[in-house]
PDB file of N, CA and C in Angstrom:
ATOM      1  N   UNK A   1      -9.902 -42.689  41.617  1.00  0.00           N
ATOM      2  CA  UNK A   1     -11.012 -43.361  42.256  1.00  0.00           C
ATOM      3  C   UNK A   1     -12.244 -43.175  41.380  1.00  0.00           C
ATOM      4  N   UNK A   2     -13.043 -43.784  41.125  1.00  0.00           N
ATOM      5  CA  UNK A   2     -14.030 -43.917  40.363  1.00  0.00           C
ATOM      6  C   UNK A   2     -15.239 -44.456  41.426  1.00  0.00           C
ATOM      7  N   UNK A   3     -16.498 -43.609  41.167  1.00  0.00           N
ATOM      8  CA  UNK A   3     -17.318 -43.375  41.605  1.00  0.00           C
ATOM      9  C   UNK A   3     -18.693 -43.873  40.868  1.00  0.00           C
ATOM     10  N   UNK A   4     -19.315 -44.298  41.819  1.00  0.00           N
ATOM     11  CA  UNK A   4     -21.384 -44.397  41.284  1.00  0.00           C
ATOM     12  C   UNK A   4     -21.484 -43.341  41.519  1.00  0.00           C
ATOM     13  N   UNK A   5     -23.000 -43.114  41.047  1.00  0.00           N
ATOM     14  CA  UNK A   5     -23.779 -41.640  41.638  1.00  0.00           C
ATOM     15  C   UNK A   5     -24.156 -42.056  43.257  1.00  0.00           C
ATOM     16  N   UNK A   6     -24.455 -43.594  43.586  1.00  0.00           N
ATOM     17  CA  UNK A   6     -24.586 -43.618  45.002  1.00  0.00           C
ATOM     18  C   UNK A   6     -23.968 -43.164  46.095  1.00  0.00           C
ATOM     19  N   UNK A   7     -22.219 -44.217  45.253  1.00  0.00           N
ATOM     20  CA  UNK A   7     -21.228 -43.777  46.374  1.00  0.00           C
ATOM     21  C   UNK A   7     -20.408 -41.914  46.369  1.00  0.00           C
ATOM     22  N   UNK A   8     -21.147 -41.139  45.295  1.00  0.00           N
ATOM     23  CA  UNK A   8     -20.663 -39.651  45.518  1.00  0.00           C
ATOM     24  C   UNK A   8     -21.354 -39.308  46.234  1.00  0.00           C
ATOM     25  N   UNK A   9     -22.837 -39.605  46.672  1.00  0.00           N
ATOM     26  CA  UNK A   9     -23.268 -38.428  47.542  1.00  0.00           C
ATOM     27  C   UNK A   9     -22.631 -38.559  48.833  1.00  0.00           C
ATOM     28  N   UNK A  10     -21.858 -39.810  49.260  1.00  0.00           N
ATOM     29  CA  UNK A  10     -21.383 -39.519  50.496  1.00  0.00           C
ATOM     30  C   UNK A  10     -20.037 -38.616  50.628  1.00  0.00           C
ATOM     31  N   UNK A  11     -20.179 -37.775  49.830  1.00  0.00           N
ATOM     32  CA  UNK A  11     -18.967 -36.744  49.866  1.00  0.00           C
ATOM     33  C   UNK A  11     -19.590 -35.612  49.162  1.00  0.00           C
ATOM     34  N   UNK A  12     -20.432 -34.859  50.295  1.00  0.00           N
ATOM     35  CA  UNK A  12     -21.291 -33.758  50.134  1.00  0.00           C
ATOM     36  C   UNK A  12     -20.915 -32.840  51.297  1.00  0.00           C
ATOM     37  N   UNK A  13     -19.721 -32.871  51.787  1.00  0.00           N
ATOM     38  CA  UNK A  13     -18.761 -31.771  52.470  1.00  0.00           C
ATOM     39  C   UNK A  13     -19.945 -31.424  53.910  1.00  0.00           C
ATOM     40  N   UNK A  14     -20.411 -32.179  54.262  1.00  0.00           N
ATOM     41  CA  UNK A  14     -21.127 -32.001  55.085  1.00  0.00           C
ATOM     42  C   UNK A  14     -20.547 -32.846  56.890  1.00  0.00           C
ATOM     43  N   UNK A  15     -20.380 -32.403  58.036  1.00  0.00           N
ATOM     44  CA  UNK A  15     -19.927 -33.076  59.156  1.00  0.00           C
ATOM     45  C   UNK A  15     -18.631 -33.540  58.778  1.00  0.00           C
ATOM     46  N   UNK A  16     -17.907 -32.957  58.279  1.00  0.00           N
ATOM     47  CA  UNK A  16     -16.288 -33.121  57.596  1.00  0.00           C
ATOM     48  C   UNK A  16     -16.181 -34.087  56.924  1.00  0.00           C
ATOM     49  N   UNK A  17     -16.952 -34.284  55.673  1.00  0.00           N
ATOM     50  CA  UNK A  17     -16.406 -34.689  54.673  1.00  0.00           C
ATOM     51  C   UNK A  17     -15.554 -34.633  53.593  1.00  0.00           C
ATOM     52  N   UNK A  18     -14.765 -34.901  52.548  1.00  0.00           N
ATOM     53  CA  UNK A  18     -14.941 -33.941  51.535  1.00  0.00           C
ATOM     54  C   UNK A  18     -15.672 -33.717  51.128  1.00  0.00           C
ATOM     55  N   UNK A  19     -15.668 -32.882  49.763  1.00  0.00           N
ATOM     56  CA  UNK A  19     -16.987 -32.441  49.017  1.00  0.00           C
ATOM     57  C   UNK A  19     -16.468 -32.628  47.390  1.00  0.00           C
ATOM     58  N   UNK A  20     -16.955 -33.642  46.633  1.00  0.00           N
ATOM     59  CA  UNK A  20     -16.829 -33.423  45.089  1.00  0.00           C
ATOM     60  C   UNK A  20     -18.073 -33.325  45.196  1.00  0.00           C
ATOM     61  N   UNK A  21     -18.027 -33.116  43.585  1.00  0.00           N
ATOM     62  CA  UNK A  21     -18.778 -33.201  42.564  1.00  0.00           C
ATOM     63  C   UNK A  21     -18.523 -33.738  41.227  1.00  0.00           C
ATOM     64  N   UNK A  22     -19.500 -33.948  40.330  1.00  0.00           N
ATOM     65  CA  UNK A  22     -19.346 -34.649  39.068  1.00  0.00           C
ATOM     66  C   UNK A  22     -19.294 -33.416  37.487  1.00  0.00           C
ATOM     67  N   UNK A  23     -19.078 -33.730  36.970  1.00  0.00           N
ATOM     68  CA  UNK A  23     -19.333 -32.407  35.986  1.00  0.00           C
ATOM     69  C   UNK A  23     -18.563 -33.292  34.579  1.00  0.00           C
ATOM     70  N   UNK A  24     -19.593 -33.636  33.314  1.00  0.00           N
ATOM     71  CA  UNK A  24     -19.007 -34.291  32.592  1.00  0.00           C
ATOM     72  C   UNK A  24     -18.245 -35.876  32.529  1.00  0.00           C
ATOM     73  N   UNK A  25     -18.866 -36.195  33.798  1.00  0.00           N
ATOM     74  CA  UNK A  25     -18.387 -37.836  34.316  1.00  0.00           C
ATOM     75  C   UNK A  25     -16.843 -37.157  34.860  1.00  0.00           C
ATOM     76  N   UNK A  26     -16.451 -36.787  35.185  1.00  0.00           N
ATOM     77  CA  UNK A  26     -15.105 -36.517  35.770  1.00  0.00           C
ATOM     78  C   UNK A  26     -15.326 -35.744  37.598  1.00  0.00           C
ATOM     79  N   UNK A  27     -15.116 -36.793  38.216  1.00  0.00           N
ATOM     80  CA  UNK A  27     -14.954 -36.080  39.789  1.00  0.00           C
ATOM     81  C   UNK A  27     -14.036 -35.110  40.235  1.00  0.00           C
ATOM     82  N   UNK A  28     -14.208 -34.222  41.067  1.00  0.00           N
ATOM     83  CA  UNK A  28     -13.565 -32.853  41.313  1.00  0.00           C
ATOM     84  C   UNK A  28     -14.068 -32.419  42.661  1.00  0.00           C
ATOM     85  N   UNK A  29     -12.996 -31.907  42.830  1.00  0.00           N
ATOM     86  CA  UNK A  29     -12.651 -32.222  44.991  1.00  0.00           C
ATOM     87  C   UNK A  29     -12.638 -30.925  45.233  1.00  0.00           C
ATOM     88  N   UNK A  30     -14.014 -30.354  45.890  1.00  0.00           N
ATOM     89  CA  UNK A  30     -13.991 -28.740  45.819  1.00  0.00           C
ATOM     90  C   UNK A  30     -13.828 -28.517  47.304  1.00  0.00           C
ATOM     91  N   UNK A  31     -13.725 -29.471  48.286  1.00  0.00           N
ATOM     92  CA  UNK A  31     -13.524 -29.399  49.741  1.00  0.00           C
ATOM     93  C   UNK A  31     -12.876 -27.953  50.014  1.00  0.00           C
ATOM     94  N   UNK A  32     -12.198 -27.183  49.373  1.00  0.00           N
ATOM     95  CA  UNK A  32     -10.994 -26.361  49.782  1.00  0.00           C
ATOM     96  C   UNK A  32     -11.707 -25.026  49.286  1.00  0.00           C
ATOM     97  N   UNK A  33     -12.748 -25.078  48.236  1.00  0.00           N
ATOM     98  CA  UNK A  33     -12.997 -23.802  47.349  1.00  0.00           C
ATOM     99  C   UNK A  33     -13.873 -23.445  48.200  1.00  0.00           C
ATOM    100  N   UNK A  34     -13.255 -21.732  48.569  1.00  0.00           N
ATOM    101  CA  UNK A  34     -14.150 -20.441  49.241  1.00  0.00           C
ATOM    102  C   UNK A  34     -15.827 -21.030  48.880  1.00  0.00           C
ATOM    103  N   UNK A  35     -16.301 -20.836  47.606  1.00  0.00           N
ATOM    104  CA  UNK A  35     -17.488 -21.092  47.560  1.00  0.00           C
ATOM    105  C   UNK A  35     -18.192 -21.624  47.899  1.00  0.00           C
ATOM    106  N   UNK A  36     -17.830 -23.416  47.973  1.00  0.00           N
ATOM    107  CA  UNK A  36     -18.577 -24.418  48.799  1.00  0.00           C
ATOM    108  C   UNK A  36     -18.763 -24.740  50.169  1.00  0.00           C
ATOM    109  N   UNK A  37     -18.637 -23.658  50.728  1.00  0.00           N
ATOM    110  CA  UNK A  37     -18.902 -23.867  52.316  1.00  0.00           C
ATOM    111  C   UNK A  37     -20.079 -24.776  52.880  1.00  0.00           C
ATOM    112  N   UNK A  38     -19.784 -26.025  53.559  1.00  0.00           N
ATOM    113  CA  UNK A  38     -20.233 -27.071  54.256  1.00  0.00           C
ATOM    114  C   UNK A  38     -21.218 -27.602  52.652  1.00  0.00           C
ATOM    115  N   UNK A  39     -20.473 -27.944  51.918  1.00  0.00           N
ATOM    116  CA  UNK A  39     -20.615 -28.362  50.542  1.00  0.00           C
ATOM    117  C   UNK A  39     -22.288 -27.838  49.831  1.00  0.00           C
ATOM    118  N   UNK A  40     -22.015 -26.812  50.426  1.00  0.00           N
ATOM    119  CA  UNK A  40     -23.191 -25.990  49.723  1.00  0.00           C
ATOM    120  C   UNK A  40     -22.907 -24.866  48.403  1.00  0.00           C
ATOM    121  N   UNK A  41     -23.602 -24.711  47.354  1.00  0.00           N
ATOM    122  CA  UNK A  41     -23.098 -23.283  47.079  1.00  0.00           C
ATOM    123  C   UNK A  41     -24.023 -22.800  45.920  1.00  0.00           C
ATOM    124  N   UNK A  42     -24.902 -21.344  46.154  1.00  0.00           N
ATOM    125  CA  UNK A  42     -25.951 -21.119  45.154  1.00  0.00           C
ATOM    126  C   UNK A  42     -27.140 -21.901  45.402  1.00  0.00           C
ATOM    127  N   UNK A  43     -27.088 -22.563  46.282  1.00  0.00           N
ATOM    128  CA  UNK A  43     -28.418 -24.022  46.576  1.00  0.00           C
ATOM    129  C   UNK A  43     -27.982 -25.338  46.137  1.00  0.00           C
ATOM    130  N   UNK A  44     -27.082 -25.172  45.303  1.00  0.00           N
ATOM    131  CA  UNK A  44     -26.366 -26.524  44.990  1.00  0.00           C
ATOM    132  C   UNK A  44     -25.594 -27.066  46.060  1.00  0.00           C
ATOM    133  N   UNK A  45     -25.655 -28.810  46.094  1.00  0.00           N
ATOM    134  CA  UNK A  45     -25.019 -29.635  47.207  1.00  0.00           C
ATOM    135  C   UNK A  45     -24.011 -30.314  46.597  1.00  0.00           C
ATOM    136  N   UNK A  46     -23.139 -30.338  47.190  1.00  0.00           N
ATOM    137  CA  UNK A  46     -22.045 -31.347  46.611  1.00  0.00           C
ATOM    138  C   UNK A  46     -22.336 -32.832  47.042  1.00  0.00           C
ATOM    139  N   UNK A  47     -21.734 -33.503  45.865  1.00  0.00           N
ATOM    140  CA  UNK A  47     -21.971 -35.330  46.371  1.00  0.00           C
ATOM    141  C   UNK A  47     -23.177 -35.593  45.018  1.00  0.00           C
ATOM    142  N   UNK A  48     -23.148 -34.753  43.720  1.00  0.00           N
ATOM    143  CA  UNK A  48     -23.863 -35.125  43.273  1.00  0.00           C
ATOM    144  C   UNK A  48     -23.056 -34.693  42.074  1.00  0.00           C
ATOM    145  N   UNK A  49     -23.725 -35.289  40.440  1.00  0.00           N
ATOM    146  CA  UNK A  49     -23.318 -34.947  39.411  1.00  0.00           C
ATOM    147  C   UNK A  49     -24.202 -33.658  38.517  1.00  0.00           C
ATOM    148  N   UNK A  50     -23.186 -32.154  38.645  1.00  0.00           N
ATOM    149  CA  UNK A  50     -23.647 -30.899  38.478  1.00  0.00           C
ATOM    150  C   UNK A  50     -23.920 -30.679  36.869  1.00  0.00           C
ATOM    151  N   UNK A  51     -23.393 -32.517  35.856  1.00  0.00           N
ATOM    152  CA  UNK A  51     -22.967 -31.275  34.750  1.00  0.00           C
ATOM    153  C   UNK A  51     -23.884 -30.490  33.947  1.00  0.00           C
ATOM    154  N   UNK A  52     -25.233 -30.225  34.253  1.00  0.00           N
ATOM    155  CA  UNK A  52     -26.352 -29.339  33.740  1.00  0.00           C
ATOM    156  C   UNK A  52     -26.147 -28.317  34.007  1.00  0.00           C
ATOM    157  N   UNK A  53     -26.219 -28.326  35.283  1.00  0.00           N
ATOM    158  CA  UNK A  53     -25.902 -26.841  36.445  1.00  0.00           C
ATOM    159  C   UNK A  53     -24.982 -26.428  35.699  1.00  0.00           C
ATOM    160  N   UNK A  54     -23.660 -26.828  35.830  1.00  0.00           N
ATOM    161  CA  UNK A  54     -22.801 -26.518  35.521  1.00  0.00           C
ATOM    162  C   UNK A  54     -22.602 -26.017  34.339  1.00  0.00           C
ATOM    163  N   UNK A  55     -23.239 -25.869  33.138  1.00  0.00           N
ATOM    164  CA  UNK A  55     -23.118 -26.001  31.898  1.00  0.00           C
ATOM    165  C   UNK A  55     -23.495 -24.796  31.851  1.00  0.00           C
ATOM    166  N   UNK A  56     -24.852 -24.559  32.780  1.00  0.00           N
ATOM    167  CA  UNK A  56     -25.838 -23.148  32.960  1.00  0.00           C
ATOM    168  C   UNK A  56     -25.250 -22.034  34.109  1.00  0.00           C
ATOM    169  N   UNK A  57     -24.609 -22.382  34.645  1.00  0.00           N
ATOM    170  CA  UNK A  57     -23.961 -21.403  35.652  1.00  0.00           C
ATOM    171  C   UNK A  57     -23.804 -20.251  34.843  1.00  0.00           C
ATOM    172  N   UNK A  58     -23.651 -18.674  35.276  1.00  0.00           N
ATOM    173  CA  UNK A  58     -23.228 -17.593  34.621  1.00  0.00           C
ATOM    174  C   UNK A  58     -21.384 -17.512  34.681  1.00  0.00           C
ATOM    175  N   UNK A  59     -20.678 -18.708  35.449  1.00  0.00           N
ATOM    176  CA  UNK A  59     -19.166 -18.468  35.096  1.00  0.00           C
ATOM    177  C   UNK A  59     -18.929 -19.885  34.402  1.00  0.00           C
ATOM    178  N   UNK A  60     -19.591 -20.581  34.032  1.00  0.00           N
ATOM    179  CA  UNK A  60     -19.527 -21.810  33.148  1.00  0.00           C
ATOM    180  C   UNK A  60     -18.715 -22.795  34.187  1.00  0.00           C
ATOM    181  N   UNK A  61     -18.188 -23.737  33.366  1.00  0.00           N
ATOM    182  CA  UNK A  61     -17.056 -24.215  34.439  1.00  0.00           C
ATOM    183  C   UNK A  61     -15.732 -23.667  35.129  1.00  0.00           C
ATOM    184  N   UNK A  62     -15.449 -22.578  34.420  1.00  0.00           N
ATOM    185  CA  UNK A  62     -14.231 -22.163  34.776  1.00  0.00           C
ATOM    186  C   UNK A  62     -13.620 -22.449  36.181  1.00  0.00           C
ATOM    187  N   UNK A  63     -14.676 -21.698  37.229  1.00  0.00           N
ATOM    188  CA  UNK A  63     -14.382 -22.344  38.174  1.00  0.00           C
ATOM    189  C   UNK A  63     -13.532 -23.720  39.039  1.00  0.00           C
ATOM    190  N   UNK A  64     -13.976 -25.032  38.154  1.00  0.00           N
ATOM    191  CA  UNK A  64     -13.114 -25.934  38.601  1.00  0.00           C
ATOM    192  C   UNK A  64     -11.446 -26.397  37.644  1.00  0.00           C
ATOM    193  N   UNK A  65     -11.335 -25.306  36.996  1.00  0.00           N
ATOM    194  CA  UNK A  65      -9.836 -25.878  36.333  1.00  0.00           C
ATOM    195  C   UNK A  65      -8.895 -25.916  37.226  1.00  0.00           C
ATOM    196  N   UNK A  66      -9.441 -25.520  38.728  1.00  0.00           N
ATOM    197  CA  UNK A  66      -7.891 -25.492  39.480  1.00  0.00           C
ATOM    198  C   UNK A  66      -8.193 -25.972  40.361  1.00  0.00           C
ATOM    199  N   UNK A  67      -9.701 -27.234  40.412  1.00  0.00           N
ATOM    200  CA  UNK A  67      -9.675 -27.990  41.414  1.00  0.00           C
ATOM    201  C   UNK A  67      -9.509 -29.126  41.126  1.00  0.00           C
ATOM    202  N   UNK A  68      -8.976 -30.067  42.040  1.00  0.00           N
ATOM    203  CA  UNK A  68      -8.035 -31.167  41.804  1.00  0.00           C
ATOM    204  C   UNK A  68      -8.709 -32.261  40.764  1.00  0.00           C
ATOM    205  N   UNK A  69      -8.857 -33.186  40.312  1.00  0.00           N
ATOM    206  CA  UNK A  69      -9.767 -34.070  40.138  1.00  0.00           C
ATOM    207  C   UNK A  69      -8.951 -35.265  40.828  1.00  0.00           C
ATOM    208  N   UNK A  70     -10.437 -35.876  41.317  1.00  0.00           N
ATOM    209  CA  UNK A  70     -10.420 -37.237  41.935  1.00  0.00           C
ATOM    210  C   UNK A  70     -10.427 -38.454  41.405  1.00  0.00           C
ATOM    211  N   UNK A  71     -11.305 -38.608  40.478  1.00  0.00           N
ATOM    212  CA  UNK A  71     -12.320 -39.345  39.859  1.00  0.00           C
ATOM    213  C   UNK A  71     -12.532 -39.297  38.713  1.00  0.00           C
ATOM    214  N   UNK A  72     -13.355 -40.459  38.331  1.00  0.00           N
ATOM    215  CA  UNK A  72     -14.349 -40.572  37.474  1.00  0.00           C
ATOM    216  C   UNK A  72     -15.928 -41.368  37.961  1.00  0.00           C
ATOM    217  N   UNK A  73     -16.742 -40.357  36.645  1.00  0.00           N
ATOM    218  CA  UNK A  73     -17.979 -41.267  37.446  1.00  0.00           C
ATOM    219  C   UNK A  73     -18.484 -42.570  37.199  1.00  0.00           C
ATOM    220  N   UNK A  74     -19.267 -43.297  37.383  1.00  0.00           N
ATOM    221  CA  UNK A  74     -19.432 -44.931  36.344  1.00  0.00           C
ATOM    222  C   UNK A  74     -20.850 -44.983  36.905  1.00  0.00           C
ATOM    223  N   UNK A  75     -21.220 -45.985  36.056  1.00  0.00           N
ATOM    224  CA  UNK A  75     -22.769 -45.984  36.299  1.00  0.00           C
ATOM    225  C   UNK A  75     -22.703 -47.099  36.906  1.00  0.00           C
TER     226      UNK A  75
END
């Protein structure tokens, strides 16, 4: 499934959604990961494209190699 930045924020794990995120134009379905509870995590929201954050995090991406990917992003 391929995604805008519009149509990701409606999957910001919020009122049972899922929850991706973007990271490098590639979507990733963190609905399931301990961390993102009600697609929150660190102050970050899911439904948006992290890959700055992400780049700067203190565990880098590692984190999502074992979450699924969905997507891609498109402008």
């Amino acid at each position: 499934m391929d995604l805008t930045p519009e149509e990701l924020v409606k999957f910001d794990g919020k009122n049972g959604s899922k929850a991706y995120i973007a990271v490098n134009g590639i979507i990733y379905d963190i609905t399931e990961n301990a961390s993102w509870k009600e697609g929150m995590h660190q102050g970050f929201s899911a439904g948006v494209d992290l890959t700055e954050e992400g780049l700067k995090a203190p565990h880098g991406l590692t984190p999502l190699e074992n979450a699924p990917i969905v997507g891609k992003l498109k402008d």
